[in-house]
Protein backbone atom coordinates (compact mmCIF):
# COMPACT_ATOMS: atom_id res chain seq x y z
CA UNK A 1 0.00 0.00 0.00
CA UNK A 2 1.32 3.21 -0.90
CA UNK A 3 0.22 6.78 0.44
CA UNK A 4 0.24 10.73 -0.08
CA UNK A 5 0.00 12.92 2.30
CA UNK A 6 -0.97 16.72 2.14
CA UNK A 7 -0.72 18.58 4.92
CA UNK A 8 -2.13 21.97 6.20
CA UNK A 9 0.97 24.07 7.15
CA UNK A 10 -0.94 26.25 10.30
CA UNK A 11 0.93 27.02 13.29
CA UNK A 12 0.57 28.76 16.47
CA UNK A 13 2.75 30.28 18.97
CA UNK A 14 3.13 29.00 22.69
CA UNK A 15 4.97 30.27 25.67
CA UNK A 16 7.98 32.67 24.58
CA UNK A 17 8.97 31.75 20.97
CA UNK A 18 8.12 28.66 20.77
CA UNK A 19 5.38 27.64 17.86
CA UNK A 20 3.07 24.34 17.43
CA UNK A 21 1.51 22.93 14.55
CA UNK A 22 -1.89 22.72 13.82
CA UNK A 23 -3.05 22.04 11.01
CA UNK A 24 -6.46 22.87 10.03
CA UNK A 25 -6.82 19.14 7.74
CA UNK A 26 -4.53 15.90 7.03
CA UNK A 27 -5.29 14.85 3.64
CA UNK A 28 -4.48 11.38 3.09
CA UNK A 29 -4.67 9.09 -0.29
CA UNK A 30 -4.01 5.58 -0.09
CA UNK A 31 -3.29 3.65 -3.81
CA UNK A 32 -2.95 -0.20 -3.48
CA UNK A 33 -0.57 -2.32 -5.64
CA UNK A 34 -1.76 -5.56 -5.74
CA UNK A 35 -1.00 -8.99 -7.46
CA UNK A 36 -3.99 -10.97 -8.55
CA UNK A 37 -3.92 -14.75 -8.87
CA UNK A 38 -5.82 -16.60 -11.78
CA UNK A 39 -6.39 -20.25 -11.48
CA UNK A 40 -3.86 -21.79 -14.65
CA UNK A 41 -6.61 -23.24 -16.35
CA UNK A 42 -7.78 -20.03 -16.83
CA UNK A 43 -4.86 -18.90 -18.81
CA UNK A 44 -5.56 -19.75 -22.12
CA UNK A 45 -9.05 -17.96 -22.56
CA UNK A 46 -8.54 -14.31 -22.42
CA UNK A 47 -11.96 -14.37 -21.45
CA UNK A 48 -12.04 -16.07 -18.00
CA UNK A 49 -8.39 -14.42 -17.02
CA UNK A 50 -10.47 -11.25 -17.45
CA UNK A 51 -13.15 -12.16 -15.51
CA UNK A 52 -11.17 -13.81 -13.25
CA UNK A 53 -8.92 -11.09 -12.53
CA UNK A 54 -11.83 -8.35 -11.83
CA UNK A 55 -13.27 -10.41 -9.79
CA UNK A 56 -10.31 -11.38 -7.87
CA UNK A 57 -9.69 -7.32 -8.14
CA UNK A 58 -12.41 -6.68 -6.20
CA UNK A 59 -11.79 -8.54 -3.33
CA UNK A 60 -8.28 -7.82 -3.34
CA UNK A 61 -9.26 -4.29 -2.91
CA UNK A 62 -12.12 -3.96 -0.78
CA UNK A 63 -9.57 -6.75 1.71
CA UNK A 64 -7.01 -3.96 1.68
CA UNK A 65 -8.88 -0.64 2.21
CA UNK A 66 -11.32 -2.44 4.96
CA UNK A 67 -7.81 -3.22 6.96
CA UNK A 68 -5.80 -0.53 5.91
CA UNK A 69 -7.73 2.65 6.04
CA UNK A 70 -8.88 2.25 9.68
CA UNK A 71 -5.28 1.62 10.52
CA UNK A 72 -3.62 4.56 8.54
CA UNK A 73 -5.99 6.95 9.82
CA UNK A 74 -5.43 5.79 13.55
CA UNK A 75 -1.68 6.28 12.70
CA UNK A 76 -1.94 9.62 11.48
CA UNK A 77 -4.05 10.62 14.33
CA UNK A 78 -1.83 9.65 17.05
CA UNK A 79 0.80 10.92 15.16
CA UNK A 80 -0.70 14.39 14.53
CA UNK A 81 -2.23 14.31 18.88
CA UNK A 82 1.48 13.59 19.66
CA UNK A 83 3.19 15.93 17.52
CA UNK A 84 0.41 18.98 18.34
CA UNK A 85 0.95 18.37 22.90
CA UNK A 86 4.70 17.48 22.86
CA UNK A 87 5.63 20.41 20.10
CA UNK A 88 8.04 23.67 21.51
CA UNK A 89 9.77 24.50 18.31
CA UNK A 90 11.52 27.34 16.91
CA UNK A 91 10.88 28.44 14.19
CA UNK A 92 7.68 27.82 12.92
CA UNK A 93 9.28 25.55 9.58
CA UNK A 94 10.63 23.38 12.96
CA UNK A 95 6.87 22.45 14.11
CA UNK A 96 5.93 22.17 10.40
CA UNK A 97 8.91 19.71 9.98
CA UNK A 98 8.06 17.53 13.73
CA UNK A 99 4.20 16.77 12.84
CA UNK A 100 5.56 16.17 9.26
CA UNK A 101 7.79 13.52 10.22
CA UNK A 102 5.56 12.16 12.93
CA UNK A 103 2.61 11.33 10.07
CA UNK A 104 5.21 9.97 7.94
CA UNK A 105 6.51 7.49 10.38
CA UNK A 106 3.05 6.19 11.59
CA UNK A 107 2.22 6.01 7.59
CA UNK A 108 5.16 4.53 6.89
CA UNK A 109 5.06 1.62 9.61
CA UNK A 110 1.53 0.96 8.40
CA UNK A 111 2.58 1.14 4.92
CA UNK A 112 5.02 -1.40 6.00
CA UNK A 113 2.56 -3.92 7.51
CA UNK A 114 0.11 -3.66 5.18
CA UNK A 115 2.29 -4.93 2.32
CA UNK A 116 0.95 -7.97 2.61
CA UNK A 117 -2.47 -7.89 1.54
CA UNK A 118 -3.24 -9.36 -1.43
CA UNK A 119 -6.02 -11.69 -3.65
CA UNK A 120 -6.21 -15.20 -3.45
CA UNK A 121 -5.23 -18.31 -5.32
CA UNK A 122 -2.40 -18.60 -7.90
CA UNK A 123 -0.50 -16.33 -9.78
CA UNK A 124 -1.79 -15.59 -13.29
CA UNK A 125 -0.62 -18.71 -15.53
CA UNK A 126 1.06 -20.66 -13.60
């Protein structure tokens, strides 16, 4: 599973120089990369491997976004909670660059674990 993430660059300033960011939105996209496996007797009519594959598709990718958008979003929430209470940076770009890296590390280690979700069956032709 791969991911974008757009983030909205507000900050505000605490205490005596220091600044926090809070950003108004997260905006996250999640795009799957998948491999779908066809049963080999299908691989000599175009017909069923097409069939086949969209419906294997389907599964594939409802399997992936019912596991892994719960999870990403509960990684870039705790991510964006921590980096907004434990935040005293200066500059401004600092607190931009903490909650940045925060997301991307919770993203990431989901990213990571989520690699594994696929279709079912065998690989196409063999």
């Amino acid at each position: 599973m791969q991911y974008g993430i757009e983030i909205d660059n507000s900050v505000r300033k605490i205490g005596s120089g220091g600044f926090c960011a809070t950003p108004e939105y997260v905006k996250l996209e999640l795009s799957l990369r998948r491999i779908i496996y066809i049963p080999r007797e299908f691989a000599d009519d175009p017909c069923l491997t097409s069939l086949a594959r969209d419906h294997e598709a389907k599964h594939a990718d409802a399997k992936a976004l019912d596991i892994g958008r719960p999870a990403m979003e509960s990684a870039v929430q705790e991510a964006v909670r921590y980096a907004t209470t434990h935040a005293n940076a200066s500059p401004a770009a600092d607190a931009l660059a903490t909650i940045t890296a925060e997301i991307q590390m919770g993203a990431n280690r989901e990213s990571i674990r989520m690699s594994g979700v696929s279709g079912a069956g065998r690989p196409e032709g063999r």
